[in-house]
N, C-alpha and C. Protein backbone atom coordinates (compact mmCIF):
# COMPACT_ATOMS: atom_id res chain seq x y z
N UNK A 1 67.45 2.99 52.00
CA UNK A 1 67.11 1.62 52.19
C UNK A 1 68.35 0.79 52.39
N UNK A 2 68.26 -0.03 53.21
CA UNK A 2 69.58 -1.17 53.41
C UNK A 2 69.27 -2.12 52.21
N UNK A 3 70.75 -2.25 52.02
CA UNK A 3 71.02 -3.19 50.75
C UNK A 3 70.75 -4.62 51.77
N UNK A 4 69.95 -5.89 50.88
CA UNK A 4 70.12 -6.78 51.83
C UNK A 4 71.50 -8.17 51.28
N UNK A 5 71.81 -8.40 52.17
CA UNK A 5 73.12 -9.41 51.84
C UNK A 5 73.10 -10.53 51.71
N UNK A 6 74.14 -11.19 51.33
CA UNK A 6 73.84 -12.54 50.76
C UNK A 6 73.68 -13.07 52.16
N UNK A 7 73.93 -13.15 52.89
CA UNK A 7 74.26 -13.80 54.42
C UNK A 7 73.16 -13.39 55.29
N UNK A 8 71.77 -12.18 54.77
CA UNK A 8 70.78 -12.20 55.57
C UNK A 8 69.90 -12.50 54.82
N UNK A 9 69.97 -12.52 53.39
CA UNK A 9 69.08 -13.77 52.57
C UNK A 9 69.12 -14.94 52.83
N UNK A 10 70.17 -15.54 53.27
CA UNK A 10 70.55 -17.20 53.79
C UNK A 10 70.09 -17.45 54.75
N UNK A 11 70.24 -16.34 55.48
CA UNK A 11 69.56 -16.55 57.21
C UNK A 11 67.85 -16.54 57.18
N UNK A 12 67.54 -15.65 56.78
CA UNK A 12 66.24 -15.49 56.16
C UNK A 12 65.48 -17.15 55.69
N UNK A 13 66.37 -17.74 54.75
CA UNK A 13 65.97 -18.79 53.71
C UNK A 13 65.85 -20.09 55.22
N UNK A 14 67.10 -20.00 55.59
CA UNK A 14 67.37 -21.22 56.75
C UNK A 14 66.40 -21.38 57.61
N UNK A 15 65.70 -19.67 58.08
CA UNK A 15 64.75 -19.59 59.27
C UNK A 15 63.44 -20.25 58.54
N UNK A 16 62.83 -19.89 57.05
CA UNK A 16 62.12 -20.39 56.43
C UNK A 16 61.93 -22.04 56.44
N UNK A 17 63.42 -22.14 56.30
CA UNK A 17 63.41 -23.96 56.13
C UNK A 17 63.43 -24.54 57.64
N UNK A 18 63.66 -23.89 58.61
CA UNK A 18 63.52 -24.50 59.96
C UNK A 18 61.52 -24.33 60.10
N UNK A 19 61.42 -23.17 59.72
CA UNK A 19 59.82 -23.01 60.11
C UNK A 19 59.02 -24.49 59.69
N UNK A 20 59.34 -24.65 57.94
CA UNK A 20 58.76 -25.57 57.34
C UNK A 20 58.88 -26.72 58.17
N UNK A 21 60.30 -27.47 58.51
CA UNK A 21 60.56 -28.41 59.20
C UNK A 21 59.74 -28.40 60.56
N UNK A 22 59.48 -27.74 61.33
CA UNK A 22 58.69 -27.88 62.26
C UNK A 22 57.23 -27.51 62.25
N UNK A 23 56.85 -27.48 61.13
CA UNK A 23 55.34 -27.64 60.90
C UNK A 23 55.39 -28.97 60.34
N UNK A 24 56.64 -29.42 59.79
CA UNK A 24 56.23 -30.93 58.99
C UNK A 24 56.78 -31.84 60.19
N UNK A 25 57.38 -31.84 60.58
CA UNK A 25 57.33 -32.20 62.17
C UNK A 25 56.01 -32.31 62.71
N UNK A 26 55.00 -31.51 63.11
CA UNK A 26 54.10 -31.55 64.06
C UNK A 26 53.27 -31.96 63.00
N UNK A 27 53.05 -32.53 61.75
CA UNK A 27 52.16 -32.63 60.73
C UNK A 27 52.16 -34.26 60.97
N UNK A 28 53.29 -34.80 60.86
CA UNK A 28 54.01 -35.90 60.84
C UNK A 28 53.51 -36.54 62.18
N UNK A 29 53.64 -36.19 63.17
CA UNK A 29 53.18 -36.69 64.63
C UNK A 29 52.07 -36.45 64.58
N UNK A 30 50.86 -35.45 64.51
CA UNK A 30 49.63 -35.93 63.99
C UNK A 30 49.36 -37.02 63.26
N UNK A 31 49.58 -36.91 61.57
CA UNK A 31 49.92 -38.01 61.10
C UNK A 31 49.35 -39.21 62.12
N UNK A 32 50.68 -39.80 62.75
CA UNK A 32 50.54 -40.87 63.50
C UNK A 32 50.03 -41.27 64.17
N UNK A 33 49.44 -40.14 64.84
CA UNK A 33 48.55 -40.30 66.11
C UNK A 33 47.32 -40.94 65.40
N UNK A 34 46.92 -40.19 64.39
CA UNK A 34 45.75 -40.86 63.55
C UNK A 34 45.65 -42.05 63.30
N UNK A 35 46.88 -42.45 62.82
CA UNK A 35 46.66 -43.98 62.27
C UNK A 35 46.83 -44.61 63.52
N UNK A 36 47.16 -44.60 64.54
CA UNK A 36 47.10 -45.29 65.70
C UNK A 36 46.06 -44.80 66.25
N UNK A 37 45.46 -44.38 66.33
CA UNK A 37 43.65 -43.90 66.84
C UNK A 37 43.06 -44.92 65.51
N UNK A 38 42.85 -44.95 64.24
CA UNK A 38 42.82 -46.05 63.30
C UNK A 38 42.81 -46.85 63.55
N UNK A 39 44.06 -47.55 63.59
CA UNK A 39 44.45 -48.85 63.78
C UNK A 39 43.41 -49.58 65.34
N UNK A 40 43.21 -48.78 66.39
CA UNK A 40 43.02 -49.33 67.47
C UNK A 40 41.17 -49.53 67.45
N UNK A 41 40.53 -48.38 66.21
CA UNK A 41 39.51 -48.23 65.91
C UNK A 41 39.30 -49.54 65.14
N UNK A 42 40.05 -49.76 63.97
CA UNK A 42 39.60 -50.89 63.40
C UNK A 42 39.91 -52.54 63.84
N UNK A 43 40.75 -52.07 64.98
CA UNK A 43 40.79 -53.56 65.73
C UNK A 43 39.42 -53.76 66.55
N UNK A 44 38.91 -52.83 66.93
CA UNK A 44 38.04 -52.70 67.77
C UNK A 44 36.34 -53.11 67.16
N UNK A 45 36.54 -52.57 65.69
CA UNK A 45 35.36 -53.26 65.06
C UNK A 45 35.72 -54.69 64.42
N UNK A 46 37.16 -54.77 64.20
CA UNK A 46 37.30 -56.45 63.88
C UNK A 46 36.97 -57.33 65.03
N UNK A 47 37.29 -56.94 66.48
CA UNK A 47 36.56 -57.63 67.00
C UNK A 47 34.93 -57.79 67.38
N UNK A 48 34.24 -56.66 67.21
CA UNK A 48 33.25 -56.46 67.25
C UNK A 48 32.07 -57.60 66.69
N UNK A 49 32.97 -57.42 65.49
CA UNK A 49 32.47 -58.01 64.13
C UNK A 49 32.58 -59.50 64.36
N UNK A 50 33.40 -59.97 64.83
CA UNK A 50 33.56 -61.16 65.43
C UNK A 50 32.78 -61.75 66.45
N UNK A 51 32.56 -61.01 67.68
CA UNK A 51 31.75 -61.15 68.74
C UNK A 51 30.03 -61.24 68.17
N UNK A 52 30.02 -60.02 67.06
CA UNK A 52 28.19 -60.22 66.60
C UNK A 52 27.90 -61.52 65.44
N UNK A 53 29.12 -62.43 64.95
CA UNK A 53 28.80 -63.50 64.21
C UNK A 53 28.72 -64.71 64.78
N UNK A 54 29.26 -64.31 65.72
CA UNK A 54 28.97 -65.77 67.10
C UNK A 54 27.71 -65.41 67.59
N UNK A 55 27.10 -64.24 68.09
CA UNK A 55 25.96 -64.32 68.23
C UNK A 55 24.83 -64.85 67.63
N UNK A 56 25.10 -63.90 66.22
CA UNK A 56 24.62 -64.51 65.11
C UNK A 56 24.14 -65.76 64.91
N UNK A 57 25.36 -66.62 64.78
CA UNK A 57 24.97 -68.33 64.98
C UNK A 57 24.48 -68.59 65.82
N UNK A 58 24.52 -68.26 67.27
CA UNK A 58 23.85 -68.54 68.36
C UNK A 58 22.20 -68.56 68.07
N UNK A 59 22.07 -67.56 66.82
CA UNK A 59 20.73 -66.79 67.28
C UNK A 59 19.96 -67.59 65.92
N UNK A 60 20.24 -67.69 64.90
CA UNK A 60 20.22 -68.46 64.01
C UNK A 60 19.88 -69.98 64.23
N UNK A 61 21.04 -70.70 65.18
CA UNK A 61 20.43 -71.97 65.57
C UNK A 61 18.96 -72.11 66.91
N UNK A 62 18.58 -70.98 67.50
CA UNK A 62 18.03 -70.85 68.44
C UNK A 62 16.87 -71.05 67.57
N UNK A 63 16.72 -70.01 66.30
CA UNK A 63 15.67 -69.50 65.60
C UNK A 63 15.16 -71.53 65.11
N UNK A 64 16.04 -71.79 64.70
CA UNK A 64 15.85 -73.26 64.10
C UNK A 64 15.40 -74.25 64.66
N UNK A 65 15.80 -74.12 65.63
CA UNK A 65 15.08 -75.34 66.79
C UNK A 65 14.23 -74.94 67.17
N UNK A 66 13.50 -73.48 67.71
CA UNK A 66 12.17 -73.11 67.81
C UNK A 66 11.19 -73.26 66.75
N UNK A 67 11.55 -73.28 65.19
CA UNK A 67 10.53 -73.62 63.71
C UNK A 67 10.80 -74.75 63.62
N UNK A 68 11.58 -75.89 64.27
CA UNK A 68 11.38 -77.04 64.04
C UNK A 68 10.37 -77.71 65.39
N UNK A 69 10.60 -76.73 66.56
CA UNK A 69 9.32 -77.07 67.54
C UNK A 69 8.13 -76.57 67.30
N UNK A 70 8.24 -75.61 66.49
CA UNK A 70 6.82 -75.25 66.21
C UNK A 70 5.91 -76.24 65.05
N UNK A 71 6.99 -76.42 64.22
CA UNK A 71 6.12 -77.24 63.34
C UNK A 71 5.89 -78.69 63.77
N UNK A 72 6.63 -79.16 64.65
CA UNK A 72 6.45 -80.13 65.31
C UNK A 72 5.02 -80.44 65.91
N UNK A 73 4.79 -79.17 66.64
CA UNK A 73 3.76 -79.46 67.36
C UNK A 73 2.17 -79.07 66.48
N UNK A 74 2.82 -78.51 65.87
CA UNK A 74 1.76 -77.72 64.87
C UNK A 74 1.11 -79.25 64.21
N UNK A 75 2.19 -79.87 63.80
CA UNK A 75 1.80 -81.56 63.16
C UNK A 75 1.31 -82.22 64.29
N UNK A 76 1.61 -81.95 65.18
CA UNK A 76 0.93 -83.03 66.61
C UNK A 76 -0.73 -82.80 66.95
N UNK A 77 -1.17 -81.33 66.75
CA UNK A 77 -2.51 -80.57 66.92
C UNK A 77 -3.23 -81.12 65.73
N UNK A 78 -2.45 -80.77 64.46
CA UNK A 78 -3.13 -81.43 63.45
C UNK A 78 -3.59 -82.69 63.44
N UNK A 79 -2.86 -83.32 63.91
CA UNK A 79 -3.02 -85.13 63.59
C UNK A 79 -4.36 -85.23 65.08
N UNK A 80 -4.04 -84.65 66.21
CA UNK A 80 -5.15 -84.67 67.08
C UNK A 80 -6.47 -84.21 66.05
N UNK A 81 -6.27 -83.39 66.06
CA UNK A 81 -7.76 -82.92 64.87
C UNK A 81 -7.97 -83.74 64.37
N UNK A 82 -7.27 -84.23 63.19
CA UNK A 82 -7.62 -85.48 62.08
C UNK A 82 -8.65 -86.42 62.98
N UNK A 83 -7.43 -86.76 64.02
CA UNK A 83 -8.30 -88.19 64.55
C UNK A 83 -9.55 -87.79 65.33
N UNK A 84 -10.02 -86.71 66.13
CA UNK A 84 -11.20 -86.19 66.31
C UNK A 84 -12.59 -86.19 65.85
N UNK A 85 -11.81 -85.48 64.10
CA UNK A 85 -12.78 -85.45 63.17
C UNK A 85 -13.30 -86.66 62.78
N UNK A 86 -12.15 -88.17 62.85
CA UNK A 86 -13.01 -89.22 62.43
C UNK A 86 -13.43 -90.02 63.27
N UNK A 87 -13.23 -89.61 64.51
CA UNK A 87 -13.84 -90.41 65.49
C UNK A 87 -15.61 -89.79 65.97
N UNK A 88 -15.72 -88.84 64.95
CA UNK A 88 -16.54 -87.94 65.66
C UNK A 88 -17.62 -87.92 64.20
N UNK A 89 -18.99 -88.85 64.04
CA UNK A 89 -19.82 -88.58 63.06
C UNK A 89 -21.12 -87.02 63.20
N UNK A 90 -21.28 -87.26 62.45
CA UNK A 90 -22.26 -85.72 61.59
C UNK A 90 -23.30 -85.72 63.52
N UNK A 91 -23.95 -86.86 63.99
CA UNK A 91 -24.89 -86.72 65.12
C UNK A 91 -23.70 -86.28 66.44
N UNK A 92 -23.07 -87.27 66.33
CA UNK A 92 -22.35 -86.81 67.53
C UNK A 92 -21.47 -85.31 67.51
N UNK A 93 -21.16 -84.93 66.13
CA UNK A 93 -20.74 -83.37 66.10
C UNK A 93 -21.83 -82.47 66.30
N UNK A 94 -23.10 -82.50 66.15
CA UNK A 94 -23.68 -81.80 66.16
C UNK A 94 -24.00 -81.85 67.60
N UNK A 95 -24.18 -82.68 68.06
CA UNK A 95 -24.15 -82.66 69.62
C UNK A 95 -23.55 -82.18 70.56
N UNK A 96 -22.03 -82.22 70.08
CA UNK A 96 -20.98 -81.78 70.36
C UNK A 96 -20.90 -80.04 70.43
N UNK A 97 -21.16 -79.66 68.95
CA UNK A 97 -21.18 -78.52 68.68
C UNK A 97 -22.47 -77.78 69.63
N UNK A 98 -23.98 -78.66 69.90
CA UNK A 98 -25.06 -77.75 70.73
C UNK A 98 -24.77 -77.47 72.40
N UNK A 99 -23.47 -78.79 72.76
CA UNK A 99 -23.33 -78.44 74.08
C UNK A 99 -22.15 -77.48 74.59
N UNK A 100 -21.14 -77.48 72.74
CA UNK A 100 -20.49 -76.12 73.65
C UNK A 100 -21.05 -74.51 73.14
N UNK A 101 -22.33 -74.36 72.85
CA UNK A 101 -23.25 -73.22 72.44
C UNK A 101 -23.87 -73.10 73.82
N UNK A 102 -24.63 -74.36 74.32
CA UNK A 102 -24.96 -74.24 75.84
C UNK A 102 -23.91 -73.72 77.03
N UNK A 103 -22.54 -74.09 76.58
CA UNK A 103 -21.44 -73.85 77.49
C UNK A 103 -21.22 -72.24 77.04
N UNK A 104 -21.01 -71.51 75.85
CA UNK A 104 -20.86 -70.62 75.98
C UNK A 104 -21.96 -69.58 76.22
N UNK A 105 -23.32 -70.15 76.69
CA UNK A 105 -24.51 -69.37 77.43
C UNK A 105 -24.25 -69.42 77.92
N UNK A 106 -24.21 -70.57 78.80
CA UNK A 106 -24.05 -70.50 80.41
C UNK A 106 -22.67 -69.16 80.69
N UNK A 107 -21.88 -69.22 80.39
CA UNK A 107 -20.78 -68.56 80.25
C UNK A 107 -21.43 -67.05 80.07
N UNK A 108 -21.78 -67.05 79.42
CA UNK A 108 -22.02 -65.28 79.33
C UNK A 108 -23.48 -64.96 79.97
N UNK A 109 -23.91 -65.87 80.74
CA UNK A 109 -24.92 -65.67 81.86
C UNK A 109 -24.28 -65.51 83.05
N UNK A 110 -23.41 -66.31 83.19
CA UNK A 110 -22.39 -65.84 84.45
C UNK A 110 -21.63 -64.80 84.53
N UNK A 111 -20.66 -64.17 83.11
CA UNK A 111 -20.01 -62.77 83.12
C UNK A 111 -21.08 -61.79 83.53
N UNK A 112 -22.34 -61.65 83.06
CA UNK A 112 -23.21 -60.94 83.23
C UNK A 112 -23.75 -61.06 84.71
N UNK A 113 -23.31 -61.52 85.77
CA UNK A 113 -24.04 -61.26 87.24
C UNK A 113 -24.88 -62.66 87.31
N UNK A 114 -25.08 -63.50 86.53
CA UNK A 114 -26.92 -64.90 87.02
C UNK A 114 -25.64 -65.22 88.11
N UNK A 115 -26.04 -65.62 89.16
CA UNK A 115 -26.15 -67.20 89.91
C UNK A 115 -26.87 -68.09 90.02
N UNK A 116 -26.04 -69.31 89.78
CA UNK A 116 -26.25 -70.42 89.61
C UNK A 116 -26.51 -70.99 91.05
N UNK A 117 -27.66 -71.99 90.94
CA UNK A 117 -27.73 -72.29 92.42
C UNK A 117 -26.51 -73.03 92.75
N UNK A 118 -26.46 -74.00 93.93
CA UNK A 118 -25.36 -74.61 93.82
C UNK A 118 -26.53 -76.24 94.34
């Protein structure tokens, strides 16, 4: 067996410590690449995030002015009703009520094929 020497133990040790160094080398530049794939990732949802809270408000005030038109009008139908109802006594509702019973005969005499003379 060869005796081994101090000077091919060293060489040995050095080639070891170059190996290491260039795996921590290429560890290191990975590394970076990551956090800059990262970094460009989380700029990308900071703006994101930004762009969907402006929407947001957009969509929010849209929502608001449509439940303030709805109830708007919702109070406008109502108050028509109100005044309907009191312009309108027990004979004349009932009157009211027998001619649109006649309207919806006539109506489903016509879906059904009758003609009406003219």
């Amino acid at each position: 067996m060869k005796d081994i020497t101090r000077e091919d133990f060293l060489s040995a040790e050095i080639s070891n410590f170059e190996e290491m160094l260039k795996k921590s080398i290429q560890l290191k530049e990975q590394v970076d690449q990551t956090v800059e794939s990262l970094a460009a990732s989380y700029s990308n949802v900071i703006g994101s995030k930004a762009i969907f809270e402006e929407i947001k408000k957009e969509n929010i005030e849209e929502l608001r002015v449509f439940r303030q038109a709805v109830t708007r009008e919702t109070a406008e139908i109502t108050q028509a009703i109100k005044q309907l109802k009191s312009n309108l006594d027990a004979k004349s509702l009932s009157e009211l009520r027998e001619y649109v019973a006649l309207c919806e005969r006539l109506k489903t005499l016509q879906d059904a094929g009758f003609k009406f003379p003219v």
